[in-house]
N, C-alpha and C. Protein backbone atom coordinates (compact mmCIF):
# COMPACT_ATOMS: atom_id res chain seq x y z
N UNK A 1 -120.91 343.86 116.43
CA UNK A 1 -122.00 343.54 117.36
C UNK A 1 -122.90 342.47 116.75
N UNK A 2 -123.57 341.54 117.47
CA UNK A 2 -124.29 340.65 117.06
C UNK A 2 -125.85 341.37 116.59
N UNK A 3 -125.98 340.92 115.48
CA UNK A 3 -127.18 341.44 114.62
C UNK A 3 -128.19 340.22 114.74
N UNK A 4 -127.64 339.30 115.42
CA UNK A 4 -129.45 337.81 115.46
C UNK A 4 -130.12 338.33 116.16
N UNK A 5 -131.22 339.36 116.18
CA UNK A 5 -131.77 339.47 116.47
C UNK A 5 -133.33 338.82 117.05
N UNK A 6 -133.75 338.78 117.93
CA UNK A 6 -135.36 337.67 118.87
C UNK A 6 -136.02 337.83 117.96
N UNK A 7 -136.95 337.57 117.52
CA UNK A 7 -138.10 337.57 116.93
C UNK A 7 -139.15 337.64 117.86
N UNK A 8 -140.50 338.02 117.37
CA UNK A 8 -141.74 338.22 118.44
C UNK A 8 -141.86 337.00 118.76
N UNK A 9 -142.09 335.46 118.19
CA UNK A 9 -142.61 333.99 118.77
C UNK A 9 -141.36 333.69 119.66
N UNK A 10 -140.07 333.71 119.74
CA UNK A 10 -139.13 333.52 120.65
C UNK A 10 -139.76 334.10 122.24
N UNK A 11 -139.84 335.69 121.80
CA UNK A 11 -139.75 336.61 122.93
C UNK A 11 -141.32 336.06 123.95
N UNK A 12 -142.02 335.82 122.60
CA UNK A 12 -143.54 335.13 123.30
C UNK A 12 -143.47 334.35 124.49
N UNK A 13 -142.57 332.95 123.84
CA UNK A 13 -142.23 331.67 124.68
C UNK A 13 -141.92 331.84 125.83
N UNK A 14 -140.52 333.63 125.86
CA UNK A 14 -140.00 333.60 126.84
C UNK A 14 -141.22 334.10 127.74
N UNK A 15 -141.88 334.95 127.46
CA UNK A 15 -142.97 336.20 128.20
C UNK A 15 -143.62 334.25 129.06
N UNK A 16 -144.21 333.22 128.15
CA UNK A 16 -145.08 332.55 128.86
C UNK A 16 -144.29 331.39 129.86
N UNK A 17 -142.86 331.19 129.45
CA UNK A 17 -142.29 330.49 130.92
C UNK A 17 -141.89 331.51 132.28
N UNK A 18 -141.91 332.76 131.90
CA UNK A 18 -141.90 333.77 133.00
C UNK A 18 -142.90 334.30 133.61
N UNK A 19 -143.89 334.21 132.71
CA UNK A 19 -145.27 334.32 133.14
C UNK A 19 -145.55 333.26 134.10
N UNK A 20 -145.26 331.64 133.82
CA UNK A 20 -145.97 330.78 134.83
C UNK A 20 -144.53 331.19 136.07
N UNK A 21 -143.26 331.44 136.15
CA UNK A 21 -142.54 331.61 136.82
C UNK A 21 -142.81 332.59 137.96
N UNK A 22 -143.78 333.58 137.59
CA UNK A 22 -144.11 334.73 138.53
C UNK A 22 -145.33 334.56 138.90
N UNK A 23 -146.13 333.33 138.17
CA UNK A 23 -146.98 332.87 138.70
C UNK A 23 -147.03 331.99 140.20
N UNK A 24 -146.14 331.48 140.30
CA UNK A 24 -145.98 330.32 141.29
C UNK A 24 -145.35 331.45 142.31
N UNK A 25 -144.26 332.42 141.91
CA UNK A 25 -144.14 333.35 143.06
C UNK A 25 -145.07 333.81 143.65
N UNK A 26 -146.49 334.48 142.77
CA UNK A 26 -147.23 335.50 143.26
C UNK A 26 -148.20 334.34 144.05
N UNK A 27 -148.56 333.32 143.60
CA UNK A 27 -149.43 332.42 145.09
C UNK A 27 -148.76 331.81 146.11
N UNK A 28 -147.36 331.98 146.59
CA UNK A 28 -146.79 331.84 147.70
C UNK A 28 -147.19 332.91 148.27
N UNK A 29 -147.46 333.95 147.72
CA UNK A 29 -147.56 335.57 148.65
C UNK A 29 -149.26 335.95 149.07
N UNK A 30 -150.01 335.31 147.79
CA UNK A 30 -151.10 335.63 147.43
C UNK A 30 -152.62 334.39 148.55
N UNK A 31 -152.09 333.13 148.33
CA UNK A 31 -152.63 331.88 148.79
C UNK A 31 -153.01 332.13 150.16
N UNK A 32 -151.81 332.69 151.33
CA UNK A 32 -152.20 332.90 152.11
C UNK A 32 -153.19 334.04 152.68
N UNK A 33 -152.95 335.35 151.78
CA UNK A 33 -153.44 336.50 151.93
C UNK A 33 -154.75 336.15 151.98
N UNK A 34 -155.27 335.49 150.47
CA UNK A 34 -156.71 335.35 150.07
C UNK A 34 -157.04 334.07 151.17
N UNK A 35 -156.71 333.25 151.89
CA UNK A 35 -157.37 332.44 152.70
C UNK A 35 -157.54 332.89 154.23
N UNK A 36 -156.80 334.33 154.62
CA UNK A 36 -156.96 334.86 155.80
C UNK A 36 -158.12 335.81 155.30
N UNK A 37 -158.25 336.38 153.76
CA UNK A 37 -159.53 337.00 154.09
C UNK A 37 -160.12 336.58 153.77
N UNK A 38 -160.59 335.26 152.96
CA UNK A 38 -161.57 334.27 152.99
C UNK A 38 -162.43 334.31 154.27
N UNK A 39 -161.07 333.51 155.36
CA UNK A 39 -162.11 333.59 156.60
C UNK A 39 -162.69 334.80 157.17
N UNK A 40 -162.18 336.01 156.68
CA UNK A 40 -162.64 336.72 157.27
C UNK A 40 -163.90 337.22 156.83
N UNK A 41 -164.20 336.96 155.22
CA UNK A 41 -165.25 337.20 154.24
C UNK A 41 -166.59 336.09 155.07
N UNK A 42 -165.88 335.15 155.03
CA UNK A 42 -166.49 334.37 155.35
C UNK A 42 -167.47 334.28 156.90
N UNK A 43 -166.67 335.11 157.41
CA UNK A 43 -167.29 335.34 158.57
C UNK A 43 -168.22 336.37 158.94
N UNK A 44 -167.57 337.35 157.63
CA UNK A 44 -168.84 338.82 157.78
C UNK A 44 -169.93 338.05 156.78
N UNK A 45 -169.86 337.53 156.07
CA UNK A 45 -170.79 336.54 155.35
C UNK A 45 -171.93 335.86 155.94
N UNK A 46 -171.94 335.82 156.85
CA UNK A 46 -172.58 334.85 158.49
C UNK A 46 -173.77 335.74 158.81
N UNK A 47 -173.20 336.87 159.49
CA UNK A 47 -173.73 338.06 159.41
C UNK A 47 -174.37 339.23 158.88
N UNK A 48 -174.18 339.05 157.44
CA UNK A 48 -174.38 340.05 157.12
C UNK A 48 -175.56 339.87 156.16
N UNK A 49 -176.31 341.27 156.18
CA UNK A 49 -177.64 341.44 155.12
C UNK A 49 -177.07 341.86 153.85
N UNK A 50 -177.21 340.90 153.10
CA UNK A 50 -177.15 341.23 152.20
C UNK A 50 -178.16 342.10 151.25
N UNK A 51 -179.50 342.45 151.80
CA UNK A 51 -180.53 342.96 151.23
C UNK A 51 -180.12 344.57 151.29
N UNK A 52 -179.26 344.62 152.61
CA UNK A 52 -178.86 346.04 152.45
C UNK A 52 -177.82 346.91 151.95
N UNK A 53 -177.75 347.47 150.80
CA UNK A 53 -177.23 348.24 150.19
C UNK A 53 -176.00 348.70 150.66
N UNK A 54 -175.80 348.97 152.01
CA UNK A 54 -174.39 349.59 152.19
C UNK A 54 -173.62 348.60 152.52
N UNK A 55 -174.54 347.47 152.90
CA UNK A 55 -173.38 346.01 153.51
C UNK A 55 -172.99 345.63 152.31
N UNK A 56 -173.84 345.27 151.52
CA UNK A 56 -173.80 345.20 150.09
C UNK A 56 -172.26 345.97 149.27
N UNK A 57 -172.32 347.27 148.89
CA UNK A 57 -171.97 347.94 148.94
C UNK A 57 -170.02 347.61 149.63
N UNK A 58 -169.99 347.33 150.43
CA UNK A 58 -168.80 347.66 151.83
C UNK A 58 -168.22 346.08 151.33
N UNK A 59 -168.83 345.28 150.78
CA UNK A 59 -168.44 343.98 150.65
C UNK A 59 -167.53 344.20 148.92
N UNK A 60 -168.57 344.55 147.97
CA UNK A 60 -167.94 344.91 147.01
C UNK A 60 -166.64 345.86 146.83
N UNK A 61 -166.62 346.78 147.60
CA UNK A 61 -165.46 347.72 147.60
C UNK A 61 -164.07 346.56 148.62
N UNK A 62 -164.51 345.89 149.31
CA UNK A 62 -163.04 345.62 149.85
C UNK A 62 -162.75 344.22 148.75
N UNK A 63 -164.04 343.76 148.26
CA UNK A 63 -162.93 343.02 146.53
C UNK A 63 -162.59 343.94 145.46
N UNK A 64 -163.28 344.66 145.43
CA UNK A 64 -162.21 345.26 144.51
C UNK A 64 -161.02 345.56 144.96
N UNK A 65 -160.81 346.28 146.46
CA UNK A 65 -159.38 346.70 146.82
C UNK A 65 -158.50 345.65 147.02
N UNK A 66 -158.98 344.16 147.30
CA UNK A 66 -158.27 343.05 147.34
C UNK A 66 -157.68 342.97 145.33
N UNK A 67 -158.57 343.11 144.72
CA UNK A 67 -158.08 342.94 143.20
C UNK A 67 -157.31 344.01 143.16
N UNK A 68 -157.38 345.24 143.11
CA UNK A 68 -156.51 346.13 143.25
C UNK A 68 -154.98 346.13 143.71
N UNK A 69 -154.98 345.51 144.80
CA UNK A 69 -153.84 345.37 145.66
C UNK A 69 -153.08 344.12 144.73
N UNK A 70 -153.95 342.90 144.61
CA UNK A 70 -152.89 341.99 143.78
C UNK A 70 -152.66 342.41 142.37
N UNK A 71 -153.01 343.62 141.59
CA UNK A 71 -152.99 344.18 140.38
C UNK A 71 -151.51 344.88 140.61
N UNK A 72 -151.36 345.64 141.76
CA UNK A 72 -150.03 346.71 141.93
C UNK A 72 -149.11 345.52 142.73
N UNK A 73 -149.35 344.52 143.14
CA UNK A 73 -148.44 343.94 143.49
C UNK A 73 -147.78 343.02 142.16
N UNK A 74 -148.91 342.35 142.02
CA UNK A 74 -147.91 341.66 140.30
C UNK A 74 -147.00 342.62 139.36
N UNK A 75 -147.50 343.64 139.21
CA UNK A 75 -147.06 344.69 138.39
C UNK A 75 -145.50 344.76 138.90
N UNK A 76 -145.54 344.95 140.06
CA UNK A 76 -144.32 345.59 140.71
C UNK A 76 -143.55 344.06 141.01
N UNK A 77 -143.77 343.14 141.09
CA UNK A 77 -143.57 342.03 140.85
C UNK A 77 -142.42 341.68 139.62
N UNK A 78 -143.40 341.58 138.73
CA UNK A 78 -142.93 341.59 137.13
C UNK A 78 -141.96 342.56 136.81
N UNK A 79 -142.32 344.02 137.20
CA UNK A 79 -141.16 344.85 137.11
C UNK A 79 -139.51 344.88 137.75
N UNK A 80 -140.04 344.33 138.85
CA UNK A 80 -138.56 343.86 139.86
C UNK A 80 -137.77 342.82 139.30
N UNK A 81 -138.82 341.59 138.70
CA UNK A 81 -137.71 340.58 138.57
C UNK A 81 -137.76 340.95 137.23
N UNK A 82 -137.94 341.31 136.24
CA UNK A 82 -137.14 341.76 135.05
C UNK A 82 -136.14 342.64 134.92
N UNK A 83 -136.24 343.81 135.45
CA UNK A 83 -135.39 344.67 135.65
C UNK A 83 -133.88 343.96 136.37
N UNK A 84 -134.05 343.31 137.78
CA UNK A 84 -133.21 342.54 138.04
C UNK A 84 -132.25 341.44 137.16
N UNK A 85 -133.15 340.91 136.50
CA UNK A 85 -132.35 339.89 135.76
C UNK A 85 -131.67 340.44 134.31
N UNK A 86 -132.51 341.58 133.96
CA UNK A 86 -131.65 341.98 132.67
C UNK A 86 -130.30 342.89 132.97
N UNK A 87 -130.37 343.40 134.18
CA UNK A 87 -129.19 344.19 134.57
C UNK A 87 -128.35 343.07 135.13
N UNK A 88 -128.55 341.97 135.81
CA UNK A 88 -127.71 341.29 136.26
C UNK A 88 -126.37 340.68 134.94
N UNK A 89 -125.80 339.85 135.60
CA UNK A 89 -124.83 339.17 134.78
C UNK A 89 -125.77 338.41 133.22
N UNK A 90 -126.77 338.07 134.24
CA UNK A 90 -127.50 336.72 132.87
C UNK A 90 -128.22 337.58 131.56
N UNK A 91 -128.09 339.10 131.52
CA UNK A 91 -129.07 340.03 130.79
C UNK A 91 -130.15 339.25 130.06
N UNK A 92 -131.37 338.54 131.10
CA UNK A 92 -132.24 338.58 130.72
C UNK A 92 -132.62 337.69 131.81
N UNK A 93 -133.89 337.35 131.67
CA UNK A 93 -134.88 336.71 132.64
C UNK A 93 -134.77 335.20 132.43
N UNK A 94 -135.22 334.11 133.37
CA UNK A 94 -135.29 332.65 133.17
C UNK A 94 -135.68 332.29 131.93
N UNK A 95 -136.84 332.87 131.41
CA UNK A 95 -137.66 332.57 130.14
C UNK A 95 -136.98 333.23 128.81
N UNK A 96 -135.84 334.17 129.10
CA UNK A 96 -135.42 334.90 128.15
C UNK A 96 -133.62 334.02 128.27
N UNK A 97 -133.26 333.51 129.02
CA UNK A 97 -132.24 332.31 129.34
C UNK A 97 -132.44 331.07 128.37
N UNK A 98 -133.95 330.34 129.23
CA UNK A 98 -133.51 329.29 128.37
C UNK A 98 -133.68 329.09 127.08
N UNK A 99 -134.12 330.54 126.99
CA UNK A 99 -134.77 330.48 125.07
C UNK A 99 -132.87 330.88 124.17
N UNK A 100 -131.72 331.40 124.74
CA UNK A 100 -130.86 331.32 124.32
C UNK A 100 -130.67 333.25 123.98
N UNK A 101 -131.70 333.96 125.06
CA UNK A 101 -131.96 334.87 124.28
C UNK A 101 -131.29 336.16 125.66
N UNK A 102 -130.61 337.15 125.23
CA UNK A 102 -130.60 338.16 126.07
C UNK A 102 -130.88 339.71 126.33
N UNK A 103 -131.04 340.69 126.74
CA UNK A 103 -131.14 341.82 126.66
C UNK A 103 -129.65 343.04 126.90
N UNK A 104 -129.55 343.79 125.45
CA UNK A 104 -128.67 344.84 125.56
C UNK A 104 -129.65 346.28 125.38
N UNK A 105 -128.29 347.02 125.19
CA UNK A 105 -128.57 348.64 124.95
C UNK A 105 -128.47 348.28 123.21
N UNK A 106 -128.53 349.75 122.48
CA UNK A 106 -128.40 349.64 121.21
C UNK A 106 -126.77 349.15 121.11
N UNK A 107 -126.01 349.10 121.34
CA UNK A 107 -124.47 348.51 120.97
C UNK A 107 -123.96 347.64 121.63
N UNK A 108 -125.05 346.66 122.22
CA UNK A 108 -124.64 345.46 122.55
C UNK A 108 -124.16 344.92 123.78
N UNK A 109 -123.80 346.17 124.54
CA UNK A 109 -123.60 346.22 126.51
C UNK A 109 -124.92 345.76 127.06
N UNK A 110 -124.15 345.23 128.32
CA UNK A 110 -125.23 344.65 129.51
C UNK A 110 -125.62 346.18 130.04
N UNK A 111 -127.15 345.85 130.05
CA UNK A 111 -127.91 347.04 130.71
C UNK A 111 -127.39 347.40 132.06
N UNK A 112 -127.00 348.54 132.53
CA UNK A 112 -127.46 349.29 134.30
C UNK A 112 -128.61 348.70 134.71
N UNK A 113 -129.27 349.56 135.96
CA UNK A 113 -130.50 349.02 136.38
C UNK A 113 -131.53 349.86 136.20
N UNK A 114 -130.72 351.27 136.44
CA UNK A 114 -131.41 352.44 135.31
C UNK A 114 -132.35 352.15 133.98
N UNK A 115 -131.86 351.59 133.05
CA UNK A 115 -131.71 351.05 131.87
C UNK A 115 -132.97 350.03 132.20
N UNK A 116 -132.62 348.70 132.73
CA UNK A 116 -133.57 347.88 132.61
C UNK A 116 -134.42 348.65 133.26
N UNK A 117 -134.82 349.36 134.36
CA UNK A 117 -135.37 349.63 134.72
C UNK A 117 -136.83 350.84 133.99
N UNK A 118 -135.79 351.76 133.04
CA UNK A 118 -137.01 352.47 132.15
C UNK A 118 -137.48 351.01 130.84
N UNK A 119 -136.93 350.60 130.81
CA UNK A 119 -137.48 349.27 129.66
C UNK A 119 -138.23 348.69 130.50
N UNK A 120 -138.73 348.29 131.63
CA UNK A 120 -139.31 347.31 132.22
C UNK A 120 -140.76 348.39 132.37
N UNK A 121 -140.75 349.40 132.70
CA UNK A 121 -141.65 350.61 133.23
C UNK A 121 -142.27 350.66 131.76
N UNK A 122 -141.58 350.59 130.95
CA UNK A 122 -142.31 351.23 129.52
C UNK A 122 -142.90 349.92 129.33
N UNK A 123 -142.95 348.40 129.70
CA UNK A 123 -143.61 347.68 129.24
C UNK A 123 -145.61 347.85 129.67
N UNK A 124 -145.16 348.90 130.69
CA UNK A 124 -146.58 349.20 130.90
C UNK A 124 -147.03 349.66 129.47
N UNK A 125 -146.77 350.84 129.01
CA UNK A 125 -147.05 351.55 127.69
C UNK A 125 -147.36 350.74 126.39
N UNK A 126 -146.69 349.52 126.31
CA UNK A 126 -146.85 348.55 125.55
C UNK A 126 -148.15 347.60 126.09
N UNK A 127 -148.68 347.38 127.49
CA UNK A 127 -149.73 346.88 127.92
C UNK A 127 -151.03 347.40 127.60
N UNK A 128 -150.61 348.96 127.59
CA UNK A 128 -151.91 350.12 127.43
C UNK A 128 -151.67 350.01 126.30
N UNK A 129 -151.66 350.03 125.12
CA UNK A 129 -151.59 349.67 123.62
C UNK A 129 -152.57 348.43 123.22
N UNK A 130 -152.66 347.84 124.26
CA UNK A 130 -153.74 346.81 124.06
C UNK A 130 -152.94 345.32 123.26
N UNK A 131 -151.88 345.71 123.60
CA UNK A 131 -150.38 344.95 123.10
C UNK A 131 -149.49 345.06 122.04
N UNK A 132 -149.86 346.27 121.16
CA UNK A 132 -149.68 346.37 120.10
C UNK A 132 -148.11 346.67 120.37
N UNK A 133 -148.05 347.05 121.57
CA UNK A 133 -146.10 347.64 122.03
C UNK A 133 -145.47 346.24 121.65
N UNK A 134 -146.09 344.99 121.98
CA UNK A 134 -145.18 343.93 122.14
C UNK A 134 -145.55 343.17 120.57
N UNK A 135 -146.49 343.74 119.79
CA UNK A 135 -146.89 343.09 118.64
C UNK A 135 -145.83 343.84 117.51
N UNK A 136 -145.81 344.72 117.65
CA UNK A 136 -144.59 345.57 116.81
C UNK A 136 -143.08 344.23 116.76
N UNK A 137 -142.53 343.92 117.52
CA UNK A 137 -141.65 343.40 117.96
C UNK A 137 -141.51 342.55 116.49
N UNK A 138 -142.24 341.77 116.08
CA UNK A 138 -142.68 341.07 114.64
C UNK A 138 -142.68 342.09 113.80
N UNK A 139 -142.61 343.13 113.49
CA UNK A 139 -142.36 343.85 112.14
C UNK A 139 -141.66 345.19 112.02
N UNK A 140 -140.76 345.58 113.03
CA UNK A 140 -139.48 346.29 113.03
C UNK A 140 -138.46 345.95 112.52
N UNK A 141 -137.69 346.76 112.11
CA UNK A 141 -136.41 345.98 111.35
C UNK A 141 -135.33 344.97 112.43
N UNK A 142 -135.13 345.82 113.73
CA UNK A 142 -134.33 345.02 114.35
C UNK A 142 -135.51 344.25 115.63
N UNK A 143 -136.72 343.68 115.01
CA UNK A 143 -137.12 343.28 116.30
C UNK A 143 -137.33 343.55 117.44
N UNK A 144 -137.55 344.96 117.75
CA UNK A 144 -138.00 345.76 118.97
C UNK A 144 -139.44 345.99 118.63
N UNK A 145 -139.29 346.14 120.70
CA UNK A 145 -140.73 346.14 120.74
C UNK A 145 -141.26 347.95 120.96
N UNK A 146 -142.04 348.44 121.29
CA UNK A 146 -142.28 349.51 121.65
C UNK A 146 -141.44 349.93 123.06
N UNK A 147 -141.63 349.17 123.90
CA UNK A 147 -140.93 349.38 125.12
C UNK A 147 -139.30 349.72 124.98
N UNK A 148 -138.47 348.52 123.47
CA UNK A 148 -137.23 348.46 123.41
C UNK A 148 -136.71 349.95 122.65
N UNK A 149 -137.66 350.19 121.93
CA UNK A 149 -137.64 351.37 120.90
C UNK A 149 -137.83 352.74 121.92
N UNK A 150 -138.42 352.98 123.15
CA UNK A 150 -138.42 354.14 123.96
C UNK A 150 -137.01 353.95 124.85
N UNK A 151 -136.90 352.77 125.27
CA UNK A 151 -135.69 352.30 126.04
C UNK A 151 -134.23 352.16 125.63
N UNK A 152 -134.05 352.21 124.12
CA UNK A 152 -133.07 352.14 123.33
C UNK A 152 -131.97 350.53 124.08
N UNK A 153 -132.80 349.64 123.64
CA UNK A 153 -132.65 348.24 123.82
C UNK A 153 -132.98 347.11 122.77
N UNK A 154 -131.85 346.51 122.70
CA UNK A 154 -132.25 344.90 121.85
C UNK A 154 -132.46 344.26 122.93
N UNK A 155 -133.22 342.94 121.83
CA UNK A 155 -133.35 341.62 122.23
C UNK A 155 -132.72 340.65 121.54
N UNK A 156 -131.24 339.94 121.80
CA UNK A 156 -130.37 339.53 121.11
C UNK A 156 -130.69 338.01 121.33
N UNK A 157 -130.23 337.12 120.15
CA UNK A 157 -129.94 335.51 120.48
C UNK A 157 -128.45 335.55 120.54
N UNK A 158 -128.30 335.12 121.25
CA UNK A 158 -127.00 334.76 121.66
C UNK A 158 -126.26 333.64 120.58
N UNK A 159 -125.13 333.90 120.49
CA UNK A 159 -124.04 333.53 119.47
C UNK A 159 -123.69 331.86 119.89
């Protein structure tokens, strides 16, 4: 089995061309959402007292639920197309492609979707760590991250 194992600055590179990659997805979805309730903000905006507490109040709670909503949508976002691409043929994502880099199990097979799928979920656990899940990745013996180490997964360079 191939032992070249990613290193954390590889896996980085890949995290930030997939990052702007799911970026440009999420404001095709997002651009319009936030400019239909723009106008609509915009229009209770016209109207509304702001001196009073519950308008006040009623304005703040539907941004937060707007932040909210694009919080569980990226999430589930990020989770779909990773999971997807590491189970697919390419075992790994665009950013984890062109870096030369792919995702197995511990012996070197292309993941199920099962599989990517608890590795992609556990990258939450590595988020709530305050990143320390994905900072590990730099000082394990085989270069796993917290997520790869619950998931029983490498991050291989390809031969």
């Amino acid at each position: 089995m191939n032992t070249n194992y990613a290193g954390f600055w590889l896996r980085f590179v890949a995290v930030i061309i997939d990052g702007i990659i799911l970026w440009v997805i999420q404001s095709f979805i997002f651009v319009p959402i936030l400019a239909a309730m723009g106008l609509g903000f915009a229009g209770a905006a016209e109207t509304m007292d702001f001196s009073d507490p519950e308008q006040a109040a009623g304005m703040f709670a539907s941004i937060m639920a707007l932040m909210g909503g694009y919080w569980i949508l990226s999430i589930t976002l990020n989770v779909i197309y990773h999971t997807l691409m590491e189970a697919s043929k390419f075992q790994g994502s665009v950013g984890k492609l062109a870096l030369g880099l792919r995702v197995t199990d511990l012996q070197g097979n292309k993941l199920d979707f099962v599989k990517a799928l608890v590795r992609n979920l556990c990258k939450l656990i590595s988020n709530f760590t305050i990143l320390i899940g994905y900072i590990m990745a730099g000082f394990t013996e085989k270069k796993q991250a917290l997520h790869d180490m619950i998931a029983s997964t490498l991050v291989l360079k390809k031969n």
